[in-house]
Protein backbone atom coordinates (compact mmCIF):
# COMPACT_ATOMS: atom_id res chain seq x y z
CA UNK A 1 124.13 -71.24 -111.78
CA UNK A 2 120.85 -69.93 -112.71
CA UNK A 3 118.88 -68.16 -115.77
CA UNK A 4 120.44 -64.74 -115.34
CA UNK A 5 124.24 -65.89 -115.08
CA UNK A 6 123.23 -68.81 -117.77
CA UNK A 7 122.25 -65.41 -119.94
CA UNK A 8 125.72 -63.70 -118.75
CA UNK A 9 127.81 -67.00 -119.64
CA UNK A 10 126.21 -67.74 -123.00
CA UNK A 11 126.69 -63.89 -123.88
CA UNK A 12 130.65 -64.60 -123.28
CA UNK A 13 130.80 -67.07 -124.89
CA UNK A 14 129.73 -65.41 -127.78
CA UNK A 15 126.49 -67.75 -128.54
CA UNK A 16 124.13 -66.17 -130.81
CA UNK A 17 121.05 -64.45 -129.30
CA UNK A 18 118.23 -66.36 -131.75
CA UNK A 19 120.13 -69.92 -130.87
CA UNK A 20 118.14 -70.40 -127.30
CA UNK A 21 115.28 -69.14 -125.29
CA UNK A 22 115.53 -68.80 -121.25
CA UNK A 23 112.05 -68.46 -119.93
CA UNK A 24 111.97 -65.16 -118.00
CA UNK A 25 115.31 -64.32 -119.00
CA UNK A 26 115.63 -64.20 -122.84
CA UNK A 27 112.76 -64.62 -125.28
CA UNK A 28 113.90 -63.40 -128.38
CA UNK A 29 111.22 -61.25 -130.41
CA UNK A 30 110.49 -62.31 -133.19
CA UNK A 31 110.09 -65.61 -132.34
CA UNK A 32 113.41 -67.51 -134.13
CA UNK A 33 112.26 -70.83 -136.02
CA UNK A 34 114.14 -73.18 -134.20
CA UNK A 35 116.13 -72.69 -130.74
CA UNK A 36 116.81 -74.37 -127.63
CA UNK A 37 115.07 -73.91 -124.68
CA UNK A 38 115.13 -73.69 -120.77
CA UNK A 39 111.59 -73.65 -118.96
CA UNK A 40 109.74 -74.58 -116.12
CA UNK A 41 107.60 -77.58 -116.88
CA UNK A 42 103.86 -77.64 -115.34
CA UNK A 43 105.11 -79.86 -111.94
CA UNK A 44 107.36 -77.15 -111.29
CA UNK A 45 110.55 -79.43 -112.74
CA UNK A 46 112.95 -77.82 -115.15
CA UNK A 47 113.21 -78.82 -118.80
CA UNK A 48 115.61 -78.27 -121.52
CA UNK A 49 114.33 -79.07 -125.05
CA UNK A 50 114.87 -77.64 -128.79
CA UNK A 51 111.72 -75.80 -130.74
CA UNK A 52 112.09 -76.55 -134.35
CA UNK A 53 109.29 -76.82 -137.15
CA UNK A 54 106.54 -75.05 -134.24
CA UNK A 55 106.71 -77.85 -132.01
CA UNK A 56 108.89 -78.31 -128.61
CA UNK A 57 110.54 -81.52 -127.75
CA UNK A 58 111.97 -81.64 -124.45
CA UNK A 59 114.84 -83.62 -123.72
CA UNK A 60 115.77 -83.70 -120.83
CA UNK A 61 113.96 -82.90 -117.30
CA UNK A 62 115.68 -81.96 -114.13
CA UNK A 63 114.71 -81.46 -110.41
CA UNK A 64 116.69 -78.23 -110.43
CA UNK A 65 117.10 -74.43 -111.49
CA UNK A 66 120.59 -74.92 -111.52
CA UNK A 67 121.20 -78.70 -113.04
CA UNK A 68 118.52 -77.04 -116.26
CA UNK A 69 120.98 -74.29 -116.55
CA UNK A 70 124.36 -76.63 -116.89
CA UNK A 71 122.30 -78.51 -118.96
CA UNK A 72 121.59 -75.99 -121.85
CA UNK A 73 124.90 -74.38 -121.19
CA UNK A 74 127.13 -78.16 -122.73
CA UNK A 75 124.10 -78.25 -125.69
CA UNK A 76 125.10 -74.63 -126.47
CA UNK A 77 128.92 -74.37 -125.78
């Protein structure tokens, strides 16, 4: 899996649009006050994470595209 058929899958399964952000892929405008996130981190891991209050915790890191992506998919489904 990767960010476009992470978009696809969480769009069938009817997840609300403002409930995530997929860098690249979906970034919701305006900015929603609390989502959860996919994103490159600066080493060029992945990280999944939640934004809430205008600060991002990240909570978990992964050495893949594809392992982010499965990630976010069980926190949202």
């Amino acid at each position: 899996m990767n960010r476009t058929t992470l978009r696809a899958a969480l769009t069938a399964a009817g997840v609300p649009d403002g409930h995530y952000r997929i860098e690249g892929v979906h970034e919701p405008a305006p900015t929603p006050p609390d989502f959860l996130f996919l994103r490159r981190s600066p080493d060029g891991a992945w990280e999944t994470g939640a934004y809430e209050r205008g600060m991002y915790e990240v909570i978990t890191h992964h050495s893949t595209e594809a392992e982010a992506c499965a990630a976010l998919l069980r926190l949202l489904t």
